[in-house]
N, C-alpha and C. Protein backbone atom coordinates (compact mmCIF):
# COMPACT_ATOMS: atom_id res chain seq x y z
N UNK A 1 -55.57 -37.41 47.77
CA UNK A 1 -55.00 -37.14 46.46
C UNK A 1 -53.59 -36.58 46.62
N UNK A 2 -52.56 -37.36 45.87
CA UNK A 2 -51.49 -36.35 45.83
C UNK A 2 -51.13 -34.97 45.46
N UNK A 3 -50.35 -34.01 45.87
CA UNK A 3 -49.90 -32.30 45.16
C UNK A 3 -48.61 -32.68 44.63
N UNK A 4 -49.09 -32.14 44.05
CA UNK A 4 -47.31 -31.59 43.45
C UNK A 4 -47.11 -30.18 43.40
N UNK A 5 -45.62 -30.07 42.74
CA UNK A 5 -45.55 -28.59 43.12
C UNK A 5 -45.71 -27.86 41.56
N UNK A 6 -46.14 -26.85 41.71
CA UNK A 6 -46.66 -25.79 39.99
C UNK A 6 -45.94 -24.28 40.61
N UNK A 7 -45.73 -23.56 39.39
CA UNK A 7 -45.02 -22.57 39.56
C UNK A 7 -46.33 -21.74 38.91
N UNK A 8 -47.12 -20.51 39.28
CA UNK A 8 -47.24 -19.72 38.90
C UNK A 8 -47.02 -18.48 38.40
N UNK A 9 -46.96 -17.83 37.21
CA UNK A 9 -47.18 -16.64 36.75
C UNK A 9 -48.09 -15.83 36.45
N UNK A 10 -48.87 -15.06 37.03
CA UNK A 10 -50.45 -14.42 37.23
C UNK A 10 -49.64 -13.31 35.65
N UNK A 11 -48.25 -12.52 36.00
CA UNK A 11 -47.53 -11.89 34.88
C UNK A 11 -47.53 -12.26 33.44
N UNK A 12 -47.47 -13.45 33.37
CA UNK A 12 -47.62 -13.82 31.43
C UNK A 12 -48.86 -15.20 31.77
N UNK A 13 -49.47 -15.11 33.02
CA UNK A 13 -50.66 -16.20 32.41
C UNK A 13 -50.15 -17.75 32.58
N UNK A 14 -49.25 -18.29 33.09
CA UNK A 14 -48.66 -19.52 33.18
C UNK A 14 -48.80 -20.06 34.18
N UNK A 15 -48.96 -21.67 34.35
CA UNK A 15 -48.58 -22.22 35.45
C UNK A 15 -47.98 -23.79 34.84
N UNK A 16 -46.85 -24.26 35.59
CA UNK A 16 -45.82 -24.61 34.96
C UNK A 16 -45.38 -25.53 36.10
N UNK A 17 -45.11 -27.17 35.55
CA UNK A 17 -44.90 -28.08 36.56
C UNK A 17 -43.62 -27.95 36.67
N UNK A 18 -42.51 -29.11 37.75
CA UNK A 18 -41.75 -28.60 38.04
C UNK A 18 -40.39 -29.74 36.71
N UNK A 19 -41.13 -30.29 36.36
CA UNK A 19 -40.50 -31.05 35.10
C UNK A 19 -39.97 -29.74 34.21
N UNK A 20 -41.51 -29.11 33.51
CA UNK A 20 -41.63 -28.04 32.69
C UNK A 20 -40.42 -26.51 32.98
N UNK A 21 -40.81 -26.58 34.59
CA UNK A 21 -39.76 -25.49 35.32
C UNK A 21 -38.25 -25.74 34.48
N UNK A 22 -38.14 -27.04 34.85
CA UNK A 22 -36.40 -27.20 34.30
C UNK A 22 -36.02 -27.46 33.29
N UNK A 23 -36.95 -27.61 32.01
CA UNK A 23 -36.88 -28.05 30.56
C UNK A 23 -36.68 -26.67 30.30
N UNK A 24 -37.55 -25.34 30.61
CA UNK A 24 -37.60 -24.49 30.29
C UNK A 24 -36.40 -23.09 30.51
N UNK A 25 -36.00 -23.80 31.95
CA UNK A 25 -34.62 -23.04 31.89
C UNK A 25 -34.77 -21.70 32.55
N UNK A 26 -34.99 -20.64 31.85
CA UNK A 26 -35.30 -19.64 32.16
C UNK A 26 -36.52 -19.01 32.28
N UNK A 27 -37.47 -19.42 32.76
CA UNK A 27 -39.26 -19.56 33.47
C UNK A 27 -38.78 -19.01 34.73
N UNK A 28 -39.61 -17.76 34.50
CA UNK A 28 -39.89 -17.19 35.88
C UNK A 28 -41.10 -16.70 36.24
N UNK A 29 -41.12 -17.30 37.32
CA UNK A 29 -42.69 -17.33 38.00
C UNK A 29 -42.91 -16.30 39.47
N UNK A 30 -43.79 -15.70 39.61
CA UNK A 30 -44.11 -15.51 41.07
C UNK A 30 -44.44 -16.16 42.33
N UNK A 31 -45.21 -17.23 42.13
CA UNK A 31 -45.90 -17.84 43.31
C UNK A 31 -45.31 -19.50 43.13
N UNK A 32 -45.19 -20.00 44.18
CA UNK A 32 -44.99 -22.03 44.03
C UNK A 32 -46.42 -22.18 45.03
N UNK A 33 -46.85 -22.83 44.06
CA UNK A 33 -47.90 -23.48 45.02
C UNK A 33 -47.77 -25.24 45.07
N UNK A 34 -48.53 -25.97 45.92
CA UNK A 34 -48.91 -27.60 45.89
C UNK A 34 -50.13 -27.88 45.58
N UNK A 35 -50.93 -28.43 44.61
CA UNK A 35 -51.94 -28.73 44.08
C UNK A 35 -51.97 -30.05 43.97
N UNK A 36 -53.09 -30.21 43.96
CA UNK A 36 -53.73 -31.21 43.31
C UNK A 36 -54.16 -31.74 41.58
N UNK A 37 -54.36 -32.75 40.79
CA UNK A 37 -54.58 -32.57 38.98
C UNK A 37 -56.19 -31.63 39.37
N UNK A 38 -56.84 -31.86 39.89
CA UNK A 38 -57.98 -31.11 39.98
C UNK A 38 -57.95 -29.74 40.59
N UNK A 39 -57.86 -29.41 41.22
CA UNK A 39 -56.82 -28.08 41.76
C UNK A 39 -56.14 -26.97 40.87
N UNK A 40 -54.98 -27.77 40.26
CA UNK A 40 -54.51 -27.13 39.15
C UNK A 40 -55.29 -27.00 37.89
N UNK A 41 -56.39 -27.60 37.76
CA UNK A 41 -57.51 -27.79 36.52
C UNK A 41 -57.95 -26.19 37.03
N UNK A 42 -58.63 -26.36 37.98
CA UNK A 42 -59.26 -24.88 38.75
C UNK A 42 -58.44 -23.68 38.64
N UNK A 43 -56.97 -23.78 38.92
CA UNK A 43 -56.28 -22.62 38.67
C UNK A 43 -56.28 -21.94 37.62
N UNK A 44 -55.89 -22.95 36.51
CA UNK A 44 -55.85 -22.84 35.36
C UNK A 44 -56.83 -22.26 34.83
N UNK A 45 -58.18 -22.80 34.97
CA UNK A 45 -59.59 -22.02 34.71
C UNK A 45 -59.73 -20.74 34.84
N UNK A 46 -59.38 -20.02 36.26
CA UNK A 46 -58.82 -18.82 37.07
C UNK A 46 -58.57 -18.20 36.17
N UNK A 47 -57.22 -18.56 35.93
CA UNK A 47 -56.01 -17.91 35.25
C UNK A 47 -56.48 -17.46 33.47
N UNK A 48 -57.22 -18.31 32.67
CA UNK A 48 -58.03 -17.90 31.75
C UNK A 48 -59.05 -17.33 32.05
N UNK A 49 -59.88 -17.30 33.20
CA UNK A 49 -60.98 -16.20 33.31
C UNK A 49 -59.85 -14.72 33.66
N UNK A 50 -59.20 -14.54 34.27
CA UNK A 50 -58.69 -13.36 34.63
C UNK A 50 -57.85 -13.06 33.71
N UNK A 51 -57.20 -13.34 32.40
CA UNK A 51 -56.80 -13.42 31.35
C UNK A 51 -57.94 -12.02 30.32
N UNK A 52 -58.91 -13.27 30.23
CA UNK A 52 -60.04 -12.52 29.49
C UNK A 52 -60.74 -11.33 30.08
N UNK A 53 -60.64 -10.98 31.11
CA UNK A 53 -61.25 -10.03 32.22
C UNK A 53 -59.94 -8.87 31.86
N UNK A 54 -58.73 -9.44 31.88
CA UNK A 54 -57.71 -8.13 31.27
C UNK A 54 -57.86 -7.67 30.33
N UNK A 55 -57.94 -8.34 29.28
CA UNK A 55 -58.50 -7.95 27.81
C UNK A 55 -59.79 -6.92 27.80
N UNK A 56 -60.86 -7.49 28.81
CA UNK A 56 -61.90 -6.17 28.45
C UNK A 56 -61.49 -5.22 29.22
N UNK A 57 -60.96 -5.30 30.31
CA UNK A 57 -60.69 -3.91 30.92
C UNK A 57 -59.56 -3.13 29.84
N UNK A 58 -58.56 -4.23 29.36
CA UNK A 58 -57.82 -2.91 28.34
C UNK A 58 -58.65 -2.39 27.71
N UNK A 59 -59.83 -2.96 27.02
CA UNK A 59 -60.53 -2.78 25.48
C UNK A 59 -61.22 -1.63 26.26
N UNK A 60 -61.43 -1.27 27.38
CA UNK A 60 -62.64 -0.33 27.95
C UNK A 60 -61.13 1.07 28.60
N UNK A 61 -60.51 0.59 28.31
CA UNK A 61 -59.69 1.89 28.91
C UNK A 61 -59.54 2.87 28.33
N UNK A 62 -59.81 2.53 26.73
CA UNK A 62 -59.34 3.73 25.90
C UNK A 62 -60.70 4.59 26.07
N UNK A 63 -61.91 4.30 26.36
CA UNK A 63 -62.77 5.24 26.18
C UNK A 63 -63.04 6.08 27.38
N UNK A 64 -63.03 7.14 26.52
CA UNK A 64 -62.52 8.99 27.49
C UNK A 64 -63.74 9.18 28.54
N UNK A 65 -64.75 9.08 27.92
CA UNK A 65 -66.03 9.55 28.60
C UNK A 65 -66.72 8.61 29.85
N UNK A 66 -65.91 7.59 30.00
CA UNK A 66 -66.43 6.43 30.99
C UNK A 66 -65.50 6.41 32.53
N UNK A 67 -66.02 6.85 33.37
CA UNK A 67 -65.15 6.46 34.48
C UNK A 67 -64.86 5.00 34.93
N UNK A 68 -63.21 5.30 35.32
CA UNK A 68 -63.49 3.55 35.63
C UNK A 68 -63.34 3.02 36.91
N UNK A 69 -63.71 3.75 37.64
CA UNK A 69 -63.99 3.88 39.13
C UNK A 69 -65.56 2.78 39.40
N UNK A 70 -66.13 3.42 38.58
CA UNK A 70 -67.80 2.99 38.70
C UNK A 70 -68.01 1.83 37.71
N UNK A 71 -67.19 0.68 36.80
CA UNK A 71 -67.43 0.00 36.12
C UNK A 71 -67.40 -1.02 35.95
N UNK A 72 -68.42 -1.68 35.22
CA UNK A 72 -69.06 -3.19 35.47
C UNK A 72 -67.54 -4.13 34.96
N UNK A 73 -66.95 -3.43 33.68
CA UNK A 73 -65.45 -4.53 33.54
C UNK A 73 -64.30 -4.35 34.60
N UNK A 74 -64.23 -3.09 35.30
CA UNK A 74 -63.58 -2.96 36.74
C UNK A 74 -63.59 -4.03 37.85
N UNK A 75 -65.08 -3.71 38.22
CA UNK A 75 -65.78 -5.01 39.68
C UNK A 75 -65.55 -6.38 38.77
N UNK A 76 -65.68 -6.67 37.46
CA UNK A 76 -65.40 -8.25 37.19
C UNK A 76 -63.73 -8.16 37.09
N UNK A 77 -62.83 -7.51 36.94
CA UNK A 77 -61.87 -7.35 36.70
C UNK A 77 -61.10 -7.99 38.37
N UNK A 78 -62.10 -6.72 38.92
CA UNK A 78 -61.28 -7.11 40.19
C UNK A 78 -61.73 -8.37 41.31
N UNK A 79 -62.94 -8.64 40.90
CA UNK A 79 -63.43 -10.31 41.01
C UNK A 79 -62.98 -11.29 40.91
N UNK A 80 -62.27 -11.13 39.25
CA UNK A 80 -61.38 -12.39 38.55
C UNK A 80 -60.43 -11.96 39.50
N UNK A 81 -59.78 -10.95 39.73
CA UNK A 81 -58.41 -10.69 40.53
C UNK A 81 -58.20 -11.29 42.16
N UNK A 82 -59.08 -11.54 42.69
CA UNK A 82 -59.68 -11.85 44.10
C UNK A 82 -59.62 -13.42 43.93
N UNK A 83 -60.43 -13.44 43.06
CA UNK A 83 -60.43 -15.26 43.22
C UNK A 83 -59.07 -15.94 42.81
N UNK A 84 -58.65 -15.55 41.86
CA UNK A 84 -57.21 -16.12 41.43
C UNK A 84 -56.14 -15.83 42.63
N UNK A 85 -56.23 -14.68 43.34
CA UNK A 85 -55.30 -14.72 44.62
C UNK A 85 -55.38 -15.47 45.77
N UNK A 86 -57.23 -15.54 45.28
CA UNK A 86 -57.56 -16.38 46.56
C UNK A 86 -56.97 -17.67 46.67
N UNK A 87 -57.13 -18.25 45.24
CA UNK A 87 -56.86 -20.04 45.56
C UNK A 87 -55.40 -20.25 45.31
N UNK A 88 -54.49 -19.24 44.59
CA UNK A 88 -53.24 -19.29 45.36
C UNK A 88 -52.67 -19.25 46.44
N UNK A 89 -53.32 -18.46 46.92
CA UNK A 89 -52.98 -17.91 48.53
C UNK A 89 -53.16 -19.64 49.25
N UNK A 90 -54.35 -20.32 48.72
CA UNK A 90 -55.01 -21.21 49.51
C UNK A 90 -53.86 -22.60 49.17
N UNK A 91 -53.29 -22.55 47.93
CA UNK A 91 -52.86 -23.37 47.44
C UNK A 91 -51.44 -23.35 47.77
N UNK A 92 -51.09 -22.08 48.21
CA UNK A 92 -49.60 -21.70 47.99
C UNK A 92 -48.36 -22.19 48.85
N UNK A 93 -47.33 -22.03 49.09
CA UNK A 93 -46.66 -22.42 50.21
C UNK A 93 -46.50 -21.59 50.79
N UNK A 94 -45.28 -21.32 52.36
CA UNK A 94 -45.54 -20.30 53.21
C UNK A 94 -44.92 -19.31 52.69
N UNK A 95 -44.08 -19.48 51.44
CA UNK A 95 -43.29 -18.13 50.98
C UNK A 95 -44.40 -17.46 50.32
N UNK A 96 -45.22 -18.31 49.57
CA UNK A 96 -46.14 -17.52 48.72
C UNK A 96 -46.95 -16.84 49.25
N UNK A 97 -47.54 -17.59 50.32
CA UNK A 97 -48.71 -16.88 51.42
C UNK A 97 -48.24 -15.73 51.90
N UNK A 98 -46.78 -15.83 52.71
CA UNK A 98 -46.25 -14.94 53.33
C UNK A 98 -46.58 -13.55 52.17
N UNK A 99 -45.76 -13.72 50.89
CA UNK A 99 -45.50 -12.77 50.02
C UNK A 99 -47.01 -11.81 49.76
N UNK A 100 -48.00 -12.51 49.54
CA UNK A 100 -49.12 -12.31 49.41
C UNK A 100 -49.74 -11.35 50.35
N UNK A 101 -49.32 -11.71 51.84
CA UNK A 101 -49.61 -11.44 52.72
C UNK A 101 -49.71 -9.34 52.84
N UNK A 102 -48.01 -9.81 52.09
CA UNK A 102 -47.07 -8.75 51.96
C UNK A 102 -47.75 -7.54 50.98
N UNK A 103 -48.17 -8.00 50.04
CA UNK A 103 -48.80 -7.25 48.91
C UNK A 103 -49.97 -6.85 49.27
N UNK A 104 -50.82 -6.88 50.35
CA UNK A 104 -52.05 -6.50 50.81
C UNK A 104 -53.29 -6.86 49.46
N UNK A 105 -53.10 -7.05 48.48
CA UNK A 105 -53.74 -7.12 47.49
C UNK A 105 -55.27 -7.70 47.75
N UNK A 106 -55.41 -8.60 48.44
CA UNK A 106 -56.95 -8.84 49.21
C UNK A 106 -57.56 -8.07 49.98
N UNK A 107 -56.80 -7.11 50.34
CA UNK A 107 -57.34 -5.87 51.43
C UNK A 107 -57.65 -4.68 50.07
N UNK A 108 -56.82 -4.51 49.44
CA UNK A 108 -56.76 -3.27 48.22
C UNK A 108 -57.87 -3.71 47.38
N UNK A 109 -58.03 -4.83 47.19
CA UNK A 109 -59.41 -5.14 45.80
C UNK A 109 -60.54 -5.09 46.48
N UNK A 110 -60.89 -5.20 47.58
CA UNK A 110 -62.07 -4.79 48.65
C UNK A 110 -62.02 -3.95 49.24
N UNK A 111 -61.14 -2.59 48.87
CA UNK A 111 -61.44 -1.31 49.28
C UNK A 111 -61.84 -0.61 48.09
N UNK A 112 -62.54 0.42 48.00
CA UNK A 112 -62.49 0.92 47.06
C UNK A 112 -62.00 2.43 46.51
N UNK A 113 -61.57 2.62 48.19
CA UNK A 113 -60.99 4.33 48.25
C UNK A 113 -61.66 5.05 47.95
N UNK A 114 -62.82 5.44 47.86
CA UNK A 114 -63.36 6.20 47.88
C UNK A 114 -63.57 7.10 48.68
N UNK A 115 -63.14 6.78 50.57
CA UNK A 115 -62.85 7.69 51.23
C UNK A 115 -61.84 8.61 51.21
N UNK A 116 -60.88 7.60 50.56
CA UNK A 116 -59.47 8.43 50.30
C UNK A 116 -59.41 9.44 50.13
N UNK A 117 -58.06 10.75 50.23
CA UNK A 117 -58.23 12.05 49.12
C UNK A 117 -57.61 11.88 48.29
N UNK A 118 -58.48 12.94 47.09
CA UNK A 118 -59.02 12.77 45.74
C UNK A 118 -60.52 12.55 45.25
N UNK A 119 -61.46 11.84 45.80
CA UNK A 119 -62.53 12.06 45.71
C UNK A 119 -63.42 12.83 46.08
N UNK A 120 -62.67 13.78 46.96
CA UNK A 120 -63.67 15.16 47.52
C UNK A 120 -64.28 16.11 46.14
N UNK A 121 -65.17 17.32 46.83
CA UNK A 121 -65.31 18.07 46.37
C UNK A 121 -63.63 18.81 45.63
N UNK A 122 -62.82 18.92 46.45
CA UNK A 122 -61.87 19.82 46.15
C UNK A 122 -60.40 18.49 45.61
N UNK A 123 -60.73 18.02 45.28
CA UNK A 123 -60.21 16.41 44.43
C UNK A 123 -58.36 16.58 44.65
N UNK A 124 -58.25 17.54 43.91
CA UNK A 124 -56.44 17.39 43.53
C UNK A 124 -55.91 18.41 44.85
N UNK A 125 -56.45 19.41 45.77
CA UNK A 125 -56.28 20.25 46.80
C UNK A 125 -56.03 19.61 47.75
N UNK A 126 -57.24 18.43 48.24
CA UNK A 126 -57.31 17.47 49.09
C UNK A 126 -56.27 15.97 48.89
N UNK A 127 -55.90 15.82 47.99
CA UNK A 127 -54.43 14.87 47.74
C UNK A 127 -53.74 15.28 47.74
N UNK A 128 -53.55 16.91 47.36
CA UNK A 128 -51.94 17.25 47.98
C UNK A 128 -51.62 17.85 49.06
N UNK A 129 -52.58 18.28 49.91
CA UNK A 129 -52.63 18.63 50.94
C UNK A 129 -52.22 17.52 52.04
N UNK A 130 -52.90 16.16 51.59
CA UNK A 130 -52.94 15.45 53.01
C UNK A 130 -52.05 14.57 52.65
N UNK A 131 -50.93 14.72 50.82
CA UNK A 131 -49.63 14.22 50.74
C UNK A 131 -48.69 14.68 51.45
N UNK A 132 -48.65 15.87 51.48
CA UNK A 132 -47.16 16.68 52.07
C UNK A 132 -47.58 16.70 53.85
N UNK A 133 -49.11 15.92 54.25
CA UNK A 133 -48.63 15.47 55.91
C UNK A 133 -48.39 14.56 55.39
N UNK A 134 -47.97 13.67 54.97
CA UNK A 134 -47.57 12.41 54.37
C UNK A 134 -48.60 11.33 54.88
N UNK A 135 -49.98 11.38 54.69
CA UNK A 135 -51.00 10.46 55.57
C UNK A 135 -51.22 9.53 54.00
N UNK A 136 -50.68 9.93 52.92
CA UNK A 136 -51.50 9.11 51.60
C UNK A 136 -50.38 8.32 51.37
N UNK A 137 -50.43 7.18 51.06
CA UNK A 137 -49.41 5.82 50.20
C UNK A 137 -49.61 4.80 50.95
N UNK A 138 -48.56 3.82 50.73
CA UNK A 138 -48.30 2.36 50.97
C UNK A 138 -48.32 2.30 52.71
N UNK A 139 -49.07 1.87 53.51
CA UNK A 139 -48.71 1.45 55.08
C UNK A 139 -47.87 1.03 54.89
């Protein structure tokens, strides 16, 4: 089957051929991937499941009494988030992969930090303590 090339935006939800790219002018995307019409059918699917998966996690943020550490629109949240990186990543070219690579974001949605500090007994003592050795942030 032939690919062509699609521009993704995971940011406003788009993916955008390369006709569309230049009609449009000013379209800016994150990722170029090469797909396939079936391929890009799949992305697209993705890209509306993880769409709708944002929507309930906003709709669940406002409520005070729910942690969202422990929650069922969280783990689907970050499910939809996994798979949509995944088949970019799979789909992508080497800038995209590379970039991806870069963002650790497949390592971060399958951690869950919970070892981290902040979750101790002594929660905000234990994050600023083991901030100022500087052991907490970005590798």
């Amino acid at each position: 089957m032939l690919k062509k090339s699609y521009y993704v935006s995971v940011g406003t939800g788009t993916v955008e051929d390369a006709q569309t790219l230049a009609d449009l002018g000013n379209y800016s995307y994150e990722y170029a991937v090469e797909a396939t019409d079936q391929e890009i059918r799949e992305l697209r699917r993705l890209m509306g499941s993880y769409e709708a998966e944002t929507e309930k996690t906003f709709a669940r943020a406002g409520v005070p009494y729910k942690s969202a550490d422990h929650d069922e629109a969280t783990d689907e949240y970050n499910s939809q988030v996994r798979e949509l990186y995944t088949m970019i990543y799979r789909l992508g070219t080497p800038e995209t992969r590379g970039h991806i690579e870069k963002m650790r974001i497949m390592e971060k949605l399958g951690n869950s930090d919970y070892r981290q500090p902040g979750y101790g007994r002594h929660n905000a003592e234990e994050a600023i303590d083991v901030n100022d050795r500087g052991q907490v942030g970005p590798k």
